[in-house]
C-alpha atoms as a PDB file:
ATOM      1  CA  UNK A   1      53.785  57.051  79.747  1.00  0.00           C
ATOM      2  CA  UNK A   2      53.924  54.877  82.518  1.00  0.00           C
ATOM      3  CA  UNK A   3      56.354  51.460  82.036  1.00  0.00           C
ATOM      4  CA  UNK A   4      56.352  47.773  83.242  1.00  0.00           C
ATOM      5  CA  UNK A   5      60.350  47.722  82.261  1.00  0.00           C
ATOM      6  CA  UNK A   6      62.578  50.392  81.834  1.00  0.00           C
ATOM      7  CA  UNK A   7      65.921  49.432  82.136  1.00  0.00           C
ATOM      8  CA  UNK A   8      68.965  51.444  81.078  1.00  0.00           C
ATOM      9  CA  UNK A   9      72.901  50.635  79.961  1.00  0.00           C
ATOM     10  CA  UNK A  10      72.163  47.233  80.672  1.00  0.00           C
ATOM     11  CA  UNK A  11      75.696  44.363  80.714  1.00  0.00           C
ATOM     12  CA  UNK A  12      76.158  41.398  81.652  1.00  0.00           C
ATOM     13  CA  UNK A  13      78.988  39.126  81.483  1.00  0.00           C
ATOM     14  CA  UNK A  14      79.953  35.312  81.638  1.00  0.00           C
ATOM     15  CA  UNK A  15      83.225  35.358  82.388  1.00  0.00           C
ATOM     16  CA  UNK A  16      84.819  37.211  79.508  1.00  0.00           C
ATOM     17  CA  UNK A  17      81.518  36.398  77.373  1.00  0.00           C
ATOM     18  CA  UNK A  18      79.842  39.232  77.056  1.00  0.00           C
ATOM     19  CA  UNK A  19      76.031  38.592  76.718  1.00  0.00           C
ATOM     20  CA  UNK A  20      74.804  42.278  76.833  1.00  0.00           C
ATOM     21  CA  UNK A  21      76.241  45.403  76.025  1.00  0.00           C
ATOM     22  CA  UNK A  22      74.406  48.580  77.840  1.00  0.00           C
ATOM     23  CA  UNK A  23      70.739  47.539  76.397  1.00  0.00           C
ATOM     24  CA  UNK A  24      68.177  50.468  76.697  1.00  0.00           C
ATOM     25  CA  UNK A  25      64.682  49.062  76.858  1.00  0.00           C
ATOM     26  CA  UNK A  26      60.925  50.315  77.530  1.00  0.00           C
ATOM     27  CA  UNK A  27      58.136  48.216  78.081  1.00  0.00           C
ATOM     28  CA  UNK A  28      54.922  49.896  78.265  1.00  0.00           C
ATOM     29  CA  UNK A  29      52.306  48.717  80.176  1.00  0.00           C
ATOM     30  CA  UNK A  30      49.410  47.155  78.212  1.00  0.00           C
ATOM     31  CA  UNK A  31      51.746  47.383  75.370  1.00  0.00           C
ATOM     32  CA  UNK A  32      53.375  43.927  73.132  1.00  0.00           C
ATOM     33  CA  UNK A  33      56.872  43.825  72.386  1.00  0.00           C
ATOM     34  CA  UNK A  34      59.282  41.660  70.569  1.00  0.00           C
ATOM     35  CA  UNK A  35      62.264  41.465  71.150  1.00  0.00           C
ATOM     36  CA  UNK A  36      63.753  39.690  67.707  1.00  0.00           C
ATOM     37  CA  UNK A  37      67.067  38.203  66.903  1.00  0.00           C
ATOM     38  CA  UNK A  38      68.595  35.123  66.293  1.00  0.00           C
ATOM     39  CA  UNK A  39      70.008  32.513  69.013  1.00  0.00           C
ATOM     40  CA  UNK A  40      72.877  33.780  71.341  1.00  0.00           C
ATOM     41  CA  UNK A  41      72.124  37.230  70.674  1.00  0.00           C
ATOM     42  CA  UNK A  42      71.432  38.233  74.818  1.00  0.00           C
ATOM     43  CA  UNK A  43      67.370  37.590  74.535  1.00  0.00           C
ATOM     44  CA  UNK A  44      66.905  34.890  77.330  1.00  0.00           C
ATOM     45  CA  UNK A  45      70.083  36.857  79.487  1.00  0.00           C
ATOM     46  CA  UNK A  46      67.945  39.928  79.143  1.00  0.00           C
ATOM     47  CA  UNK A  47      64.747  38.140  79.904  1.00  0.00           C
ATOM     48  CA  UNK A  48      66.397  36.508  82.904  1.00  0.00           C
ATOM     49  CA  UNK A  49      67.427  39.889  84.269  1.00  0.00           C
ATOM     50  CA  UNK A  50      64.395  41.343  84.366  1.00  0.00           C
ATOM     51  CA  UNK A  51      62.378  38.055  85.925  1.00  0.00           C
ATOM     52  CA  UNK A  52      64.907  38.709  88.512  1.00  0.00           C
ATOM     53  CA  UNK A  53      66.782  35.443  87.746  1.00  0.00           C
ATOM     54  CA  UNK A  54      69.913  37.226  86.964  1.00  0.00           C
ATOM     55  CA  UNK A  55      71.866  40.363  88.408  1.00  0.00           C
ATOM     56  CA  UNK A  56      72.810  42.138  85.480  1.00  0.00           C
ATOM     57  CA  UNK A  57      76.726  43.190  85.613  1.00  0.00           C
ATOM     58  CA  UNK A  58      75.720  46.469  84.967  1.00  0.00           C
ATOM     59  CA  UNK A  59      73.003  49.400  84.443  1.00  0.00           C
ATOM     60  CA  UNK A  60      69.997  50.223  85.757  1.00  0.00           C
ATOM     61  CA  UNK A  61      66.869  47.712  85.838  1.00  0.00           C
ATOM     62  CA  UNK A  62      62.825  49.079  86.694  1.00  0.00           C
ATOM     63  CA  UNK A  63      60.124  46.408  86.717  1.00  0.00           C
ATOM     64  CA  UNK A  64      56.720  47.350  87.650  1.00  0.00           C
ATOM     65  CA  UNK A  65      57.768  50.140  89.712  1.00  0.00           C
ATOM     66  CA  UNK A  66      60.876  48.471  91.518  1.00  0.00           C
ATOM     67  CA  UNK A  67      64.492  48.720  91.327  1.00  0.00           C
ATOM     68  CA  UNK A  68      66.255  45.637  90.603  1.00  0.00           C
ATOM     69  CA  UNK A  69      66.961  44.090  92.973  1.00  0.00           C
ATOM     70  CA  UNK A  70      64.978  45.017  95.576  1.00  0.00           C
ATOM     71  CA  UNK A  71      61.230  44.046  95.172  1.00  0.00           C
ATOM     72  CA  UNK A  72      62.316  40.744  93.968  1.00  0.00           C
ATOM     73  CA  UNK A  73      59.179  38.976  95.388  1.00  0.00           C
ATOM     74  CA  UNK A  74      56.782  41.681  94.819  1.00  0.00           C
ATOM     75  CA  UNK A  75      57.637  41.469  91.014  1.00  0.00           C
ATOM     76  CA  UNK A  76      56.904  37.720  90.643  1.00  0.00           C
ATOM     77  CA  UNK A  77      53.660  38.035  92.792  1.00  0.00           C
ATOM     78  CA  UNK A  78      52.482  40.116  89.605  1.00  0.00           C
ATOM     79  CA  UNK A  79      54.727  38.891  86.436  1.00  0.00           C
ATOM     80  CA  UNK A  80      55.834  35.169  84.892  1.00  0.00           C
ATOM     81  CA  UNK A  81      58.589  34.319  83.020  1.00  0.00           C
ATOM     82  CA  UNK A  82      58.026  31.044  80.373  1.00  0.00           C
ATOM     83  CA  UNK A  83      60.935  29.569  79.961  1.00  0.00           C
ATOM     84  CA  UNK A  84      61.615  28.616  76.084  1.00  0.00           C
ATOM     85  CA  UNK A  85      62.049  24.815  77.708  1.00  0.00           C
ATOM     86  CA  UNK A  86      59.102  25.275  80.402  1.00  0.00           C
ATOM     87  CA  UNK A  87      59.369  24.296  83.369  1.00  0.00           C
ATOM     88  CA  UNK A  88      57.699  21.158  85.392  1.00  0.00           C
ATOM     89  CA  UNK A  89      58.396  18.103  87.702  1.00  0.00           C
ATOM     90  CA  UNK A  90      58.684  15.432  85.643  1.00  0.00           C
ATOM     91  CA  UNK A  91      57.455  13.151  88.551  1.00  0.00           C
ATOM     92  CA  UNK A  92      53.957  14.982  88.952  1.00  0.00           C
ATOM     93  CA  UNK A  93      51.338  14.630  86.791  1.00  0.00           C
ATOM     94  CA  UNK A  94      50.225  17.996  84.507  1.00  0.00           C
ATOM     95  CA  UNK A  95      47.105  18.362  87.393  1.00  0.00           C
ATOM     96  CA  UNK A  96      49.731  17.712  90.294  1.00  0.00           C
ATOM     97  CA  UNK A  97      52.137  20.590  88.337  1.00  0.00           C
ATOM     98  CA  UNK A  98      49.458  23.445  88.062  1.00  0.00           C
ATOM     99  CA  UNK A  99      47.991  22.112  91.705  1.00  0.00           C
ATOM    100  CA  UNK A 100      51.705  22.690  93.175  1.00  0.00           C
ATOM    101  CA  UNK A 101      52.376  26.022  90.798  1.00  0.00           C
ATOM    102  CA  UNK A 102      49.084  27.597  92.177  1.00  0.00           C
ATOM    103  CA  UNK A 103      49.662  27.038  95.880  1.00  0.00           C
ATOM    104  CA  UNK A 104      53.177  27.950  95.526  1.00  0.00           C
ATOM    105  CA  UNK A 105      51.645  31.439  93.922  1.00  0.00           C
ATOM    106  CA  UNK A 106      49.620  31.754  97.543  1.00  0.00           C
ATOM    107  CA  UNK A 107      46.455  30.498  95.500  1.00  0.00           C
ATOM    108  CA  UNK A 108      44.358  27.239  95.951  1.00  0.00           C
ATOM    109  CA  UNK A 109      42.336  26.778  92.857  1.00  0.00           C
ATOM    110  CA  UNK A 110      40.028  23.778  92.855  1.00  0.00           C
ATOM    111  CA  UNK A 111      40.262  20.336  90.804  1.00  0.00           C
ATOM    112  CA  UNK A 112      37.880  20.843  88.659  1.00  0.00           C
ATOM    113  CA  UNK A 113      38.958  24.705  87.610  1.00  0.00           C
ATOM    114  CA  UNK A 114      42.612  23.151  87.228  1.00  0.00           C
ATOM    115  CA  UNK A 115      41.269  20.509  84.857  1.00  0.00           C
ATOM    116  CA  UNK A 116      39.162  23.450  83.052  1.00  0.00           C
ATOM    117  CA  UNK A 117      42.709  25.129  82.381  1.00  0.00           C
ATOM    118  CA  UNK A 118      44.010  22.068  81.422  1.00  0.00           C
ATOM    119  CA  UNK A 119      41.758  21.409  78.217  1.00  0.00           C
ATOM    120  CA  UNK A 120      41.818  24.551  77.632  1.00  0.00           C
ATOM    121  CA  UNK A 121      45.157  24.478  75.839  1.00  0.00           C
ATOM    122  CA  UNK A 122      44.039  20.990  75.205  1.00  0.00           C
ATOM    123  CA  UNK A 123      45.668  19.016  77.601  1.00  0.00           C
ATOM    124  CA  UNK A 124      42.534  17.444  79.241  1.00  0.00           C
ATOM    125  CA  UNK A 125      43.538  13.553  78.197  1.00  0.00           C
ATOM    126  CA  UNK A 126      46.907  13.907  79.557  1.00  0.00           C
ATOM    127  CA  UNK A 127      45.831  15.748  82.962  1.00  0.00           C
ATOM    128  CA  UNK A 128      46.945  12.531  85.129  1.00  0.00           C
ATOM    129  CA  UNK A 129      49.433  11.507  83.281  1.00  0.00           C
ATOM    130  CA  UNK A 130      53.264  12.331  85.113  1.00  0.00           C
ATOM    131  CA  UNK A 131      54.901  14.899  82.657  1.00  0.00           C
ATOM    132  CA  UNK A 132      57.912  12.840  82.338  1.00  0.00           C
ATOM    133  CA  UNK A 133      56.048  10.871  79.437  1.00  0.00           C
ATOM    134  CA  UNK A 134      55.299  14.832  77.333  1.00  0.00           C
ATOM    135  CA  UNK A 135      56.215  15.800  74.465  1.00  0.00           C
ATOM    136  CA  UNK A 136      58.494  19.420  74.507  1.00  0.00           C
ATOM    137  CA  UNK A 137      55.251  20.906  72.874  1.00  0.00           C
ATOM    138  CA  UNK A 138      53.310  19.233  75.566  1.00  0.00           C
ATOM    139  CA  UNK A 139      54.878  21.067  78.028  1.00  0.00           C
ATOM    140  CA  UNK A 140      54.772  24.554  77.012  1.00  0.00           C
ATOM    141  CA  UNK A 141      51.276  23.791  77.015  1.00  0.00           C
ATOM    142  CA  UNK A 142      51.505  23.469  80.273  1.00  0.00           C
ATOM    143  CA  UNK A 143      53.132  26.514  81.000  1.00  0.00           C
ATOM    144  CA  UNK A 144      50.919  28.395  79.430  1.00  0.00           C
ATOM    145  CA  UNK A 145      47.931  27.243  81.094  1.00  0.00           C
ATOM    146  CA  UNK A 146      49.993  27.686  84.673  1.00  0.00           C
ATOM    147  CA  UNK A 147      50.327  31.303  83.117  1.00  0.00           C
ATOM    148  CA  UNK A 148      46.462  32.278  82.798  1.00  0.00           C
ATOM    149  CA  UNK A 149      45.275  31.032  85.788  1.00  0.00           C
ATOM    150  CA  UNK A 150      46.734  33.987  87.957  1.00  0.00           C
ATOM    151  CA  UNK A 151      46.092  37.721  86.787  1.00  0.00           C
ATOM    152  CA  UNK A 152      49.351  39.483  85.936  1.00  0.00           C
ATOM    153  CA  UNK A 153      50.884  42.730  84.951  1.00  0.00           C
ATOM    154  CA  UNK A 154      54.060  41.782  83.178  1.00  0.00           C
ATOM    155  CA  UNK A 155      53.936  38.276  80.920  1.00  0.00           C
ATOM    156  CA  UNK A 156      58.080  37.308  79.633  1.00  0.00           C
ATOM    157  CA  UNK A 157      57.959  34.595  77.041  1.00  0.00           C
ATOM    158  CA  UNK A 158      61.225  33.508  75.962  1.00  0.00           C
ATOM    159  CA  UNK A 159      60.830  31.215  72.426  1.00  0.00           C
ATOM    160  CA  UNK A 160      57.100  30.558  72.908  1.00  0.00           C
ATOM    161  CA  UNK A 161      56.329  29.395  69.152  1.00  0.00           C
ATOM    162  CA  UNK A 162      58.791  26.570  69.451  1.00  0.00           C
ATOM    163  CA  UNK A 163      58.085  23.022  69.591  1.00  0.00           C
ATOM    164  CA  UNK A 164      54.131  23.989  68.938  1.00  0.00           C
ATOM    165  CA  UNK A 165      52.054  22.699  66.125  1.00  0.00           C
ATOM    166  CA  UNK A 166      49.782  25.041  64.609  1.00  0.00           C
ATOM    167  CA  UNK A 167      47.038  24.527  66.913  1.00  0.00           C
ATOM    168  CA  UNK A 168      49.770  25.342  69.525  1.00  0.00           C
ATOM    169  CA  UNK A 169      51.067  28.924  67.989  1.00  0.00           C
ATOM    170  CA  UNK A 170      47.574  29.505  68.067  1.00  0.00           C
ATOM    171  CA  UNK A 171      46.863  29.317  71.759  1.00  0.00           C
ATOM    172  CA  UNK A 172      49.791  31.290  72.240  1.00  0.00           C
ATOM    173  CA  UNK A 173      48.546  33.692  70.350  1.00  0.00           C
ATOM    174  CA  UNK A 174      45.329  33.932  72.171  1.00  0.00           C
ATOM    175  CA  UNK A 175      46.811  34.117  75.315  1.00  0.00           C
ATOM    176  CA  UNK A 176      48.810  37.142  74.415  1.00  0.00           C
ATOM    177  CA  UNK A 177      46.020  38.841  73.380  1.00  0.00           C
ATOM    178  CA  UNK A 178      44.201  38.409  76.452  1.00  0.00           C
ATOM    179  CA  UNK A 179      46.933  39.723  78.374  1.00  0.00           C
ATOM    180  CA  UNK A 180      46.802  42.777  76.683  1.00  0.00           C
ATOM    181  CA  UNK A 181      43.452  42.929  76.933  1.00  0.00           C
ATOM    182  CA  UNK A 182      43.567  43.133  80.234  1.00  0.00           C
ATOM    183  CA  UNK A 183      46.075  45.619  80.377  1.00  0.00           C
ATOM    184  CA  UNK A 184      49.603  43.447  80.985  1.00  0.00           C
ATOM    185  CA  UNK A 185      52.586  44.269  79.514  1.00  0.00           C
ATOM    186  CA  UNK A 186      54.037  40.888  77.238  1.00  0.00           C
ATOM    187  CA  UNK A 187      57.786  41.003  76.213  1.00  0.00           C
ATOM    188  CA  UNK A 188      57.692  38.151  73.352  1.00  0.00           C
ATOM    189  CA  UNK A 189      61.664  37.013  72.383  1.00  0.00           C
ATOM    190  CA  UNK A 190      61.641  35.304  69.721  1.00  0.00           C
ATOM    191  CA  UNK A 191      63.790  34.441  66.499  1.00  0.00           C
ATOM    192  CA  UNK A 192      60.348  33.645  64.085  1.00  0.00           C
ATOM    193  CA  UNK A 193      59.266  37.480  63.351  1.00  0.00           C
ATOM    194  CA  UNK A 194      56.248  36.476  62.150  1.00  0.00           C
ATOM    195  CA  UNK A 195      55.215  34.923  64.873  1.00  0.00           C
ATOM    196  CA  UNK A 196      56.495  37.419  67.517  1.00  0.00           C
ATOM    197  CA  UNK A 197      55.474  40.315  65.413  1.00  0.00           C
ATOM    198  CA  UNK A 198      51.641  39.439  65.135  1.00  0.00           C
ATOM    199  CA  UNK A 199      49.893  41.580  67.908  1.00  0.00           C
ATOM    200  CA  UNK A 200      53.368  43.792  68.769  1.00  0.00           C
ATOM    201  CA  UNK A 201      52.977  47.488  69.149  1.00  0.00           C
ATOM    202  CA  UNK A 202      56.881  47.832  68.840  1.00  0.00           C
ATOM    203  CA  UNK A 203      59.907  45.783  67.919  1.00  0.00           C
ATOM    204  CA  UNK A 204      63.339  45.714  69.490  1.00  0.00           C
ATOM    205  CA  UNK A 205      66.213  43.506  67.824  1.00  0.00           C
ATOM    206  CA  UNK A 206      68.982  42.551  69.385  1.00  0.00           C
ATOM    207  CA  UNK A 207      72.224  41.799  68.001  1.00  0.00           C
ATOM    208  CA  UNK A 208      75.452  40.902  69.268  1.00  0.00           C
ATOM    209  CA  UNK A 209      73.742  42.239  72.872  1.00  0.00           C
ATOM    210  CA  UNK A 210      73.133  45.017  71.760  1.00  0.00           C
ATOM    211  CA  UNK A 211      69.874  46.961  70.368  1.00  0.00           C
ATOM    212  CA  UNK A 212      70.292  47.451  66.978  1.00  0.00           C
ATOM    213  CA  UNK A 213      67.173  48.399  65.399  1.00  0.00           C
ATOM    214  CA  UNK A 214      63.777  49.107  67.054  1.00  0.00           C
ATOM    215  CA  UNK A 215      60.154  49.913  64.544  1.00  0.00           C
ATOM    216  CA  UNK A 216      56.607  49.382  65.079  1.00  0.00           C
END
């Protein structure tokens, strides 16, 4: 079976904190996971690690065929990482954002294709408005319309349910879907197992930073 993670006897410390204690995980590719557990239990550390964010302290690390952490840039050519508090320049309105994410990506998508994206997670009325005047939920709509308008191979969404109405969840939803669809790897933290669990081939819990139970 071939993997988009793989990472083995994974630490890492904050000072004498520490977050994770030798985590063994597999991520197949084309495959949903979950990775469950309440807040402070290592998800967004782990999910950090292997978006190349953080250095773990300790173990071994594989995304999409690269050792951490070499092949830094060739990973996040071909994953993304939503943050659980997204990401944006408060400054910029929500067209400016996904004009600036794209080009930074080595992409220049046009207007009216950006606006497309845009109300389709229903964020048309808002497009020229500066995202300093969004809502949280607002935002991670945003993200997740940056997200689908590049093909990937590894999705990471850390908390995605949160702050979303129900109309919201179900975008979410959609999207992660489609990424498997098309063959991605998603790794979906989350503490709502309902949520998380809905399209998962396999669940991995994490407690304490540690693994302690993994089931389809």
């Amino acid at each position: 079976m071939s993997f988009a993670v793989a990472a083995e006897g994974v630490t890492r410390r904050f000072g004498r904190r520490w977050a994770l204690r030798g985590v063994d995980l597999a991520v197949p590719r084309g495959a949903v996971v979950a990775l469950l557990g309440a807040n402070g239990t290592g998800k967004t550390t782990l999910l950090r690690v292997i978006s190349t964010l953080l250095r773990p302290t300790a173990g071994r690390v594989e995304v999409l065929g690269h050792t951490l952490p070499a092949g830094g840039d060739a990973i996040r050519a071909r994953a993304a990482f939503l943050t659980a508090g997204g990401h944006a320049y408060e400054e910029l309105t929500g067209l400016e954002n996904l004009r600036f994410a794209t080009r930074m990506s080595g992409t220049d998508i046009a207007a009216g294709a950006l606006r497309e994206a845009l109300a389709d997670v229903d964020l048309a009325g808002a497009a020229d408005v500066p995202v300093r005047a969004w809502s949280t939920g607002m935002r991670k709509r945003l993200e997740l319309a940056r997200l689908r308008l590049r093909p990937l191979e590894l999705v990471l969404l850390d908390e995605p349910f949160v702050s979303l109405d129900e109309d919201g969840v179900g975008l979410v939803q959609e999207a992660i879907r489609g990424w498997r669809d098309t063959g991605a790897a998603v790794l979906v933290a989350s503490h709502r197992v309902d949520d998380a669990t809905r399209h998962a081939d396999e669940v991995v819990r994490l407690e304490g930073g540690r693994v302690a139970a993994g089931a389809a």
